[in-house]
N, C-alpha and C. Protein backbone atom coordinates (compact mmCIF):
# COMPACT_ATOMS: atom_id res chain seq x y z
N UNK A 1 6.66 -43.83 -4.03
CA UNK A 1 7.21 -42.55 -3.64
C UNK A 1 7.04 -41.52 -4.76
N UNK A 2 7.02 -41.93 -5.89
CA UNK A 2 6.93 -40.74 -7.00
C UNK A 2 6.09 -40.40 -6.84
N UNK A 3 4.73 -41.47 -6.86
CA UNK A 3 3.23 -40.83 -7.03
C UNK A 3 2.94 -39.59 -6.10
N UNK A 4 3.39 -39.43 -5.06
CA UNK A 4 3.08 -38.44 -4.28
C UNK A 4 3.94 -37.41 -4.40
N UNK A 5 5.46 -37.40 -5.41
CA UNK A 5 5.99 -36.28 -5.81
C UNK A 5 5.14 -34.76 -5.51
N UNK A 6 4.61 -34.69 -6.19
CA UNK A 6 3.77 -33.65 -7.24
C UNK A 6 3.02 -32.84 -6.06
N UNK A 7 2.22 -34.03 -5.31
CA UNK A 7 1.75 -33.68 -4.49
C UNK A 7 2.56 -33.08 -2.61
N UNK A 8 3.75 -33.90 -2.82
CA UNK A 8 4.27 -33.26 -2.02
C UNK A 8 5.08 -32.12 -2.38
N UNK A 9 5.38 -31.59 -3.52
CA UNK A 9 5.49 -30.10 -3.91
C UNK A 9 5.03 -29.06 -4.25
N UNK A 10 3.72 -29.67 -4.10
CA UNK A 10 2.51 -28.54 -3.80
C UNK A 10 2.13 -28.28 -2.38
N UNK A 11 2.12 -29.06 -1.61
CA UNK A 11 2.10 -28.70 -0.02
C UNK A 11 3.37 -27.64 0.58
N UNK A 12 4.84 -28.47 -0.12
CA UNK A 12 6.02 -27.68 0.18
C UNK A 12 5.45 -26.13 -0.10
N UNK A 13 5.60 -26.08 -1.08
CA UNK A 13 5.21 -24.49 -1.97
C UNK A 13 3.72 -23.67 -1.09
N UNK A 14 2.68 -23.92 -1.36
CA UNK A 14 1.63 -23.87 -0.14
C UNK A 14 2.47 -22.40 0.43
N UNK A 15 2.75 -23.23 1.94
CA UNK A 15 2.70 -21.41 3.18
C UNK A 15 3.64 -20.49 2.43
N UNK A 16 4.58 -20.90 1.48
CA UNK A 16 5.49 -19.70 1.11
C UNK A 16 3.94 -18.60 -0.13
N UNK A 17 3.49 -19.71 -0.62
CA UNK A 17 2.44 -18.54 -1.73
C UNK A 17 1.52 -17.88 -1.15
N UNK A 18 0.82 -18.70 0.14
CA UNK A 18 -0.33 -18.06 1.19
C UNK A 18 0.65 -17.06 1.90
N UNK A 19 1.57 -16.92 2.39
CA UNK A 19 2.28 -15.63 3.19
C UNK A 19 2.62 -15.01 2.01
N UNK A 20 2.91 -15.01 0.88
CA UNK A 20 2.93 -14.04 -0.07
C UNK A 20 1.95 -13.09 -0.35
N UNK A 21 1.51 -14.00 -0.45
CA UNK A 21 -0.44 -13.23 -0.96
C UNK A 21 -0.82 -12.32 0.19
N UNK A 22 -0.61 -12.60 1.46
CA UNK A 22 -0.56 -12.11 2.43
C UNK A 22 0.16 -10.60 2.23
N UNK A 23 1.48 -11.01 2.39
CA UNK A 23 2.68 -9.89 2.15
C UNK A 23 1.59 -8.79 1.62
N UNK A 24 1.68 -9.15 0.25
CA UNK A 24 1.29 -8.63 -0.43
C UNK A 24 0.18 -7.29 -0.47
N UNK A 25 -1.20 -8.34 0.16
CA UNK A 25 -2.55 -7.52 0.64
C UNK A 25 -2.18 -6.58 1.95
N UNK A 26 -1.16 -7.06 2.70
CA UNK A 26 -1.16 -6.11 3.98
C UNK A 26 -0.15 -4.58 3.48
N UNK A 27 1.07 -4.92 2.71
CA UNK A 27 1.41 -3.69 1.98
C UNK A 27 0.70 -2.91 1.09
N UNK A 28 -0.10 -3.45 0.41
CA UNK A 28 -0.97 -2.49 -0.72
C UNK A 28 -1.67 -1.83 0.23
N UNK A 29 -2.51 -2.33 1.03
CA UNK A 29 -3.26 -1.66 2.14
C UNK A 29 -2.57 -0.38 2.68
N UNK A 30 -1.30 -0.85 3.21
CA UNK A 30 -0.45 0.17 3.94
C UNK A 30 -0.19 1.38 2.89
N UNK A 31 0.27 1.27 1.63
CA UNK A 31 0.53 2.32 0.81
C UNK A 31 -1.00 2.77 0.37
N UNK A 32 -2.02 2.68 0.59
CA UNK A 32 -2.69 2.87 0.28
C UNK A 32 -3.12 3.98 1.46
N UNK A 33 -3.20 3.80 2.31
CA UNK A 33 -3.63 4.26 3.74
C UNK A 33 -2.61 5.56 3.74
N UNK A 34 -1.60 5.51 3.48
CA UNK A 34 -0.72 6.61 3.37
C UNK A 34 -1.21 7.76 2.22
N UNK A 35 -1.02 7.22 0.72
CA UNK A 35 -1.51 7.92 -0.17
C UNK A 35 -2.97 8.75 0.28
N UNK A 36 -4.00 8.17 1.15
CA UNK A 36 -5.07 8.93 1.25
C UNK A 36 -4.73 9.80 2.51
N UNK A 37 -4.12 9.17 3.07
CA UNK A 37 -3.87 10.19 4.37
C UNK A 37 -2.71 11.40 3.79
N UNK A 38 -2.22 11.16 2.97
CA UNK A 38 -1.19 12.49 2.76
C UNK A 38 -1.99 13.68 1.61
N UNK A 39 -3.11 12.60 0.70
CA UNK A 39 -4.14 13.52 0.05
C UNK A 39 -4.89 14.34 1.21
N UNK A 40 -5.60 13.99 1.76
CA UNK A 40 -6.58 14.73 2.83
C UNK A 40 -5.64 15.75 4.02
N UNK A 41 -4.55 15.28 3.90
CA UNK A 41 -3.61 16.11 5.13
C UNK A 41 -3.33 17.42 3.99
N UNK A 42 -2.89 17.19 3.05
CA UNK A 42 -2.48 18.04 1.95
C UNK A 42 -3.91 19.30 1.34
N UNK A 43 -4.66 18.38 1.57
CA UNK A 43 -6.51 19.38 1.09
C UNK A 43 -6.48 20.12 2.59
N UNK A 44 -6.47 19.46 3.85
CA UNK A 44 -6.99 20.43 4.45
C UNK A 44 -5.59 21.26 5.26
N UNK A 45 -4.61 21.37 4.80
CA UNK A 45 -3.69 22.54 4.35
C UNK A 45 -3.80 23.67 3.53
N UNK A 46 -4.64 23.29 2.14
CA UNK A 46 -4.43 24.12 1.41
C UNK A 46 -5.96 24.65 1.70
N UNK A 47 -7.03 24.26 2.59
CA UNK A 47 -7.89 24.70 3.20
C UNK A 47 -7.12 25.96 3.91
N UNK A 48 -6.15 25.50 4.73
CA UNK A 48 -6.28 26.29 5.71
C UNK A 48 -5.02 27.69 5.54
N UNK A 49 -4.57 27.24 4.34
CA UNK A 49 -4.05 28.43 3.58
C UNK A 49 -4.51 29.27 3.08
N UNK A 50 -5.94 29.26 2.65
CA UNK A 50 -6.82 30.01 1.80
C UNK A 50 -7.54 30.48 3.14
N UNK A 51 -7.97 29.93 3.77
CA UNK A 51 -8.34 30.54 5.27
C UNK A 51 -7.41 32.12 5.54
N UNK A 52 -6.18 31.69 5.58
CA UNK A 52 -5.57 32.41 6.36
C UNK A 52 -4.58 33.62 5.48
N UNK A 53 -5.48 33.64 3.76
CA UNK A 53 -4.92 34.40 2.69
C UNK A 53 -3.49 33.99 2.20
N UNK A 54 -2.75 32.85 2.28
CA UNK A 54 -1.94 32.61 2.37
C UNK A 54 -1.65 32.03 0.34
N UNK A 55 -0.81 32.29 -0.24
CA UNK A 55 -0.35 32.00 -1.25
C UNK A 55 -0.59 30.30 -1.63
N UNK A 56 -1.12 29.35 -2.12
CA UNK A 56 -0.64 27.80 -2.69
C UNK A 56 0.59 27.52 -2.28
N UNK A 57 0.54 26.12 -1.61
CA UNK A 57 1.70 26.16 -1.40
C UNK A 57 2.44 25.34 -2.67
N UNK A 58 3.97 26.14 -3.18
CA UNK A 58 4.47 25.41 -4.26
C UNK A 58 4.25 23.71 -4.46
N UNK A 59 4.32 23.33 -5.74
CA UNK A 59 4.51 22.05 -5.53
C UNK A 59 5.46 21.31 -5.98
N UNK A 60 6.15 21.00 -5.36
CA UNK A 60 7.87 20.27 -5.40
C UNK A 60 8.05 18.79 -6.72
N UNK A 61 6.69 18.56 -6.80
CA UNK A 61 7.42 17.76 -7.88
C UNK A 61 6.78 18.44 -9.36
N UNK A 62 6.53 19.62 -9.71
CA UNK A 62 6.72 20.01 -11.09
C UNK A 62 7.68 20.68 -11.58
């Protein structure tokens, strides 16, 4: 029974580190997908401010 200790606490451990890794890759993705989508939503605003003579719009976090 010992001999297979080791090995049966590496199987235990196993799906919790593979759904981590998981976790992981599917959130970075998600914040990632946001960050570019709020860059490009934000450019073609300030596109369409300059279009329309319109002042920059302030920017709230300086």
């Amino acid at each position: 029974m010992i001999e297979n200790f080791w090995l049966n606490a590496i199987w235990s451990l196993f799906p919790t580190i593979v759904l981590g890794v998981i976790f992981y890759i599917v959130m970075r993705s998600v914040i990632r997908v946001d960050r570019n989508e709020r860059r490009a939503y934000s450019e073609l605003e300030a596109e369409e401010r300059a279009k329309r003579g319109l002042p920059p719009k302030p920017n709230p976090t300086a």
